[in-house]
Protein backbone atom coordinates (compact mmCIF):
# COMPACT_ATOMS: atom_id res chain seq x y z
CA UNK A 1 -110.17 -37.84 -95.00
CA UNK A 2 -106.98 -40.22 -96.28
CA UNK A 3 -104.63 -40.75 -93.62
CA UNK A 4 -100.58 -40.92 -95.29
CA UNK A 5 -98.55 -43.95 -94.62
CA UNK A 6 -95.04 -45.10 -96.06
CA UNK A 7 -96.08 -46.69 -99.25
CA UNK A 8 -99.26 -45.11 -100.01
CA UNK A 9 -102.69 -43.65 -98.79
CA UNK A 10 -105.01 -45.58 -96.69
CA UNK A 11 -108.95 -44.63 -96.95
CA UNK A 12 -109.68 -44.17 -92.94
CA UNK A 13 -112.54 -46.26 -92.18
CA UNK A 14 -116.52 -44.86 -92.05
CA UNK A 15 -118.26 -45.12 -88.41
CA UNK A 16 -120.32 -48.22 -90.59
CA UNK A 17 -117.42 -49.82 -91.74
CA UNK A 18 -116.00 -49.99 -87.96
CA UNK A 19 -119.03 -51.23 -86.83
CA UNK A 20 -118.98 -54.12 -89.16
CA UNK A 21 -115.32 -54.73 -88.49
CA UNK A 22 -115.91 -54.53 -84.45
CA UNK A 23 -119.18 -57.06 -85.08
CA UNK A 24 -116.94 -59.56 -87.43
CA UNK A 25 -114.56 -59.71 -84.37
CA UNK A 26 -116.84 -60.50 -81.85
CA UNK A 27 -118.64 -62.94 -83.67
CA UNK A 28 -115.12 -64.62 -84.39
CA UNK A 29 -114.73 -64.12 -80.30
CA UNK A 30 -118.02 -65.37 -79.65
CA UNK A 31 -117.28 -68.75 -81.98
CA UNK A 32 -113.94 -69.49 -80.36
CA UNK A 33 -115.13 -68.42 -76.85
CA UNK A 34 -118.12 -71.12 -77.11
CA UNK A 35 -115.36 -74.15 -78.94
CA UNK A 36 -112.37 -73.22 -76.55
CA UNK A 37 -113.78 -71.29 -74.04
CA UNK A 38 -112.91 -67.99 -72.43
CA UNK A 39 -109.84 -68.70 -70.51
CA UNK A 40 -108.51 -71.06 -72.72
CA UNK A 41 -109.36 -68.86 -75.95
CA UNK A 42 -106.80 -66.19 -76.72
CA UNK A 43 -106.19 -63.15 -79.21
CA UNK A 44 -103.92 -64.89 -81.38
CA UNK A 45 -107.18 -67.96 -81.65
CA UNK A 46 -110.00 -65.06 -82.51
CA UNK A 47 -107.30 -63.29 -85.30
CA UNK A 48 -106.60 -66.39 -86.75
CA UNK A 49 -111.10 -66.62 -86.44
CA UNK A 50 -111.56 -63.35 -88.12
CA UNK A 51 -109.05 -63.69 -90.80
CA UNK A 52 -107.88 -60.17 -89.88
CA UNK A 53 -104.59 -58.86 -88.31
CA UNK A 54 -104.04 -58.41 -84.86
CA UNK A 55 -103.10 -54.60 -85.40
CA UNK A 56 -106.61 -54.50 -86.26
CA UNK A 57 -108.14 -56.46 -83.19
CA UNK A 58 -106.42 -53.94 -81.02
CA UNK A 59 -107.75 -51.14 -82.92
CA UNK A 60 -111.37 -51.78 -82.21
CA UNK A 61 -110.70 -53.02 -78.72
CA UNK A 62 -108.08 -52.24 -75.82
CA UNK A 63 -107.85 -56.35 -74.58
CA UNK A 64 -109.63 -59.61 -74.22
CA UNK A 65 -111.57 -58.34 -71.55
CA UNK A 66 -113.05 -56.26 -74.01
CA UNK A 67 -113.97 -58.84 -76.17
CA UNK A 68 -115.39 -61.08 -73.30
CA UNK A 69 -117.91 -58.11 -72.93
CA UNK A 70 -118.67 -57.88 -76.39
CA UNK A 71 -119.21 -61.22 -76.78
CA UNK A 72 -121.74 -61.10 -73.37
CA UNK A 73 -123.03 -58.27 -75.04
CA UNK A 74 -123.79 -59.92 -78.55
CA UNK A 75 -125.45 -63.42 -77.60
CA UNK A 76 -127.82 -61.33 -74.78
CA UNK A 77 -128.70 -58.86 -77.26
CA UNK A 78 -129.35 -61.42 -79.91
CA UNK A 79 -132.59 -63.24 -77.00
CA UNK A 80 -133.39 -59.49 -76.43
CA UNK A 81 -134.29 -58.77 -80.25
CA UNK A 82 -136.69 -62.04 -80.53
CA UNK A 83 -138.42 -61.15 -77.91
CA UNK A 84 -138.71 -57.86 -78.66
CA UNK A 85 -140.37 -59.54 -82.03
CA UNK A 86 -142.76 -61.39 -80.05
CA UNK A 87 -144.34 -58.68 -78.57
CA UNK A 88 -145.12 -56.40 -80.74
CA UNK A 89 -146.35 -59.08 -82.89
CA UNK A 90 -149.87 -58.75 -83.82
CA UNK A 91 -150.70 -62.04 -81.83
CA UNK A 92 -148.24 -62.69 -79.72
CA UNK A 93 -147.58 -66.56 -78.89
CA UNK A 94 -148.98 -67.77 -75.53
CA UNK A 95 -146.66 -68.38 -72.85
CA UNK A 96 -146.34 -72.39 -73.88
CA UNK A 97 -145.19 -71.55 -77.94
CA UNK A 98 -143.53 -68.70 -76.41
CA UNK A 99 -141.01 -70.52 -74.44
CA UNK A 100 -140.97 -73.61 -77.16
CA UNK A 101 -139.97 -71.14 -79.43
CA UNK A 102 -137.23 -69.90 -77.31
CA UNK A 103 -135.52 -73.52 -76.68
CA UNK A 104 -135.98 -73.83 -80.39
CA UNK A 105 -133.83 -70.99 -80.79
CA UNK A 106 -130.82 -71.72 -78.83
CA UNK A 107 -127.86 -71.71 -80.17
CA UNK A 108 -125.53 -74.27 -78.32
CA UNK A 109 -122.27 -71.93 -78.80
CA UNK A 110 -124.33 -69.12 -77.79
CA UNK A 111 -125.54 -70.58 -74.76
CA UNK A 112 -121.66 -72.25 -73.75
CA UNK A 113 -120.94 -68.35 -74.22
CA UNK A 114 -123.93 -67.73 -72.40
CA UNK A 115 -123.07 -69.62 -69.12
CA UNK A 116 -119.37 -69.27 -69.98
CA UNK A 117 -120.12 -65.26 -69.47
CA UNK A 118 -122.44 -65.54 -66.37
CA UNK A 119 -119.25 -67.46 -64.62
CA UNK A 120 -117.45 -64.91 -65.15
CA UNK A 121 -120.04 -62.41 -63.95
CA UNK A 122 -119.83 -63.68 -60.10
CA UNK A 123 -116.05 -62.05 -60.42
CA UNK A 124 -116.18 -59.41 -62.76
CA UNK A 125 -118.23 -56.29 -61.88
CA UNK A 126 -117.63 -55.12 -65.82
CA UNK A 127 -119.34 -58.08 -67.13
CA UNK A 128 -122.04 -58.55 -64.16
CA UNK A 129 -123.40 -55.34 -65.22
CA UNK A 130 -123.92 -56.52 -68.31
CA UNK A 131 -125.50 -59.84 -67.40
CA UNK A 132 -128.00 -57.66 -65.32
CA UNK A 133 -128.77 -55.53 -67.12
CA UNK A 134 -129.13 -57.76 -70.49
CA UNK A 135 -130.97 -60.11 -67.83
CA UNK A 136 -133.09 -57.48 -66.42
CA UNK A 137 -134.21 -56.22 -70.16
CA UNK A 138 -134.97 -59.96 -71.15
CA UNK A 139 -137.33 -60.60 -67.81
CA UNK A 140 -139.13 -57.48 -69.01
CA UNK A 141 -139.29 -58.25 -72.43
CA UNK A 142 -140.95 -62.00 -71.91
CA UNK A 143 -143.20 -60.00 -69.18
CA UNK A 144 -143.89 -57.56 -72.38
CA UNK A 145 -144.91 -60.64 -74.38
CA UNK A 146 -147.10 -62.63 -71.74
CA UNK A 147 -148.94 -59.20 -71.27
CA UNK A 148 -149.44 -58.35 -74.86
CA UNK A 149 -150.60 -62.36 -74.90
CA UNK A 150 -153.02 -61.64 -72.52
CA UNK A 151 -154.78 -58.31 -73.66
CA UNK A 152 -154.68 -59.30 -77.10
CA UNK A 153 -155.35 -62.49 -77.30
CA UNK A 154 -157.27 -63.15 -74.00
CA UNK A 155 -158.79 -59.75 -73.73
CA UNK A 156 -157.51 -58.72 -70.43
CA UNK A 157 -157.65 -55.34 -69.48
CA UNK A 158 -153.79 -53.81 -69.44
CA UNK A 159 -153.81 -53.38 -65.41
CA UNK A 160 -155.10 -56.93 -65.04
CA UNK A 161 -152.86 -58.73 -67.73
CA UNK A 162 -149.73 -57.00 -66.49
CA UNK A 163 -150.15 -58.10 -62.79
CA UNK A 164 -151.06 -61.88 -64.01
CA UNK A 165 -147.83 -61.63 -66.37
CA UNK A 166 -145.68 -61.34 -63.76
CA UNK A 167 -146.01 -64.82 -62.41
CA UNK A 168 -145.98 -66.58 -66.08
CA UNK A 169 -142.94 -64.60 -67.31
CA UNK A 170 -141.11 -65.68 -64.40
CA UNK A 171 -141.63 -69.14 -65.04
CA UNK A 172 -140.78 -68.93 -68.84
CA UNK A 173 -137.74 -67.25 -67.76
CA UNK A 174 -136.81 -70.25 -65.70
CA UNK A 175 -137.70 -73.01 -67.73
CA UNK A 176 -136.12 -71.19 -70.32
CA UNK A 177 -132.35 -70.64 -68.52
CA UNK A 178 -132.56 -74.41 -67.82
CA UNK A 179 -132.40 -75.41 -71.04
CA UNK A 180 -129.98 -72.48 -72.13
CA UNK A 181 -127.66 -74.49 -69.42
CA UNK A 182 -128.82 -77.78 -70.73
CA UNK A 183 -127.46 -76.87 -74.20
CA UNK A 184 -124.29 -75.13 -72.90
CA UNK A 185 -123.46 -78.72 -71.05
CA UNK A 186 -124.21 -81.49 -73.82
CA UNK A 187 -120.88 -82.37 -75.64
CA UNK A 188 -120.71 -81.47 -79.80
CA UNK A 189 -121.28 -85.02 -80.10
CA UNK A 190 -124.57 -84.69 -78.38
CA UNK A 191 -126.20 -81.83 -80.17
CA UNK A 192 -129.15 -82.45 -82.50
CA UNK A 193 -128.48 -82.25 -86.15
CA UNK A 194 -130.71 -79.64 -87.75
């Protein structure tokens, strides 16, 4: 369907072609929210970060608010997938190359978004639902991996490795939000080159 303008035709755009648009703006979000951060970062910062109009920022989403959730949305979803990975692996790290794996995966803008996003969480109901439930699927997921570690690896039966998961995921969980903070506080200047 072609949608008439003064001057011309324009193509309206595919449900794909959206999606791609609405990801290329929250990844712009999600860069400028982790340099600037999320007060200080506004709509005229992640147009200028996309390269596309503002017209068009406000066509895939209503404010910054919006965005912020996105963004929360995006670097969750991004742990969620690895881990995801991970256990339906055919050997599934053990809980030690599990979590080194993890800390070698953080991103430090991710993570300032990260922390950035769980602030806001204690005053936002919008984005503390997503922080628990992204939170809530990533507990599950590393207590996914530490079980499928332990049945297929250390040949526990299922009922056995899932009650002795519980204990190890937890700890990979914490070990690995400290260092998710630890990244989200160095300074640029003190990040490891890669």
């Amino acid at each position: 369907m072609l949608i008439l303008f003064v001057g011309g035709v324009v193509p309206r755009l595919t449900d794909a072609r959206k999606e791609l648009r609405r990801a290329q703006i929250t990844e712009a979000a999600v860069r400028c929210f982790g340099r600037n951060g999320l007060e200080r970062t506004s709509i005229a910062d992640i147009t200028a970060e996309s390269g596309l109009s503002t017209g068009s920022i406000y066509a895939h989403y209503n404010n910054k608010a919006d965005l912020v959730q996105a963004a929360a949305r995006e670097v969750l979803a991004q742990r969620a997938a690895v881990l995801g990975e991970y256990a339906a692996g055919d050997t599934p790290p053990d809980p030690e190359e599990l979590l080194a794996r993890l800390i070698a995966a953080i991103d430090a803008v991710d993570a300032r978004v990260g922390v950035q996003t769980w602030g806001e969480a204690t005053t936002d109901p919008a984005i503390r639902d997503i922080v628990v439930d992204m939170t809530d699927r990533m507990r599950a997921l590393l207590h996914d991996c530490v079980t499928a570690w332990l049945v297929k690896v250390e040949h526990h039966e299922p009922a056995e490795a899932r009650e002795r998961a519980t204990p190890i995921a937890r700890r990979i969980s914490a070990q690995y939000l400290a260092e998710l903070l630890y990244a989200a506080l160095r300074s640029p200047t003190e990040e490891p080159s890669s």
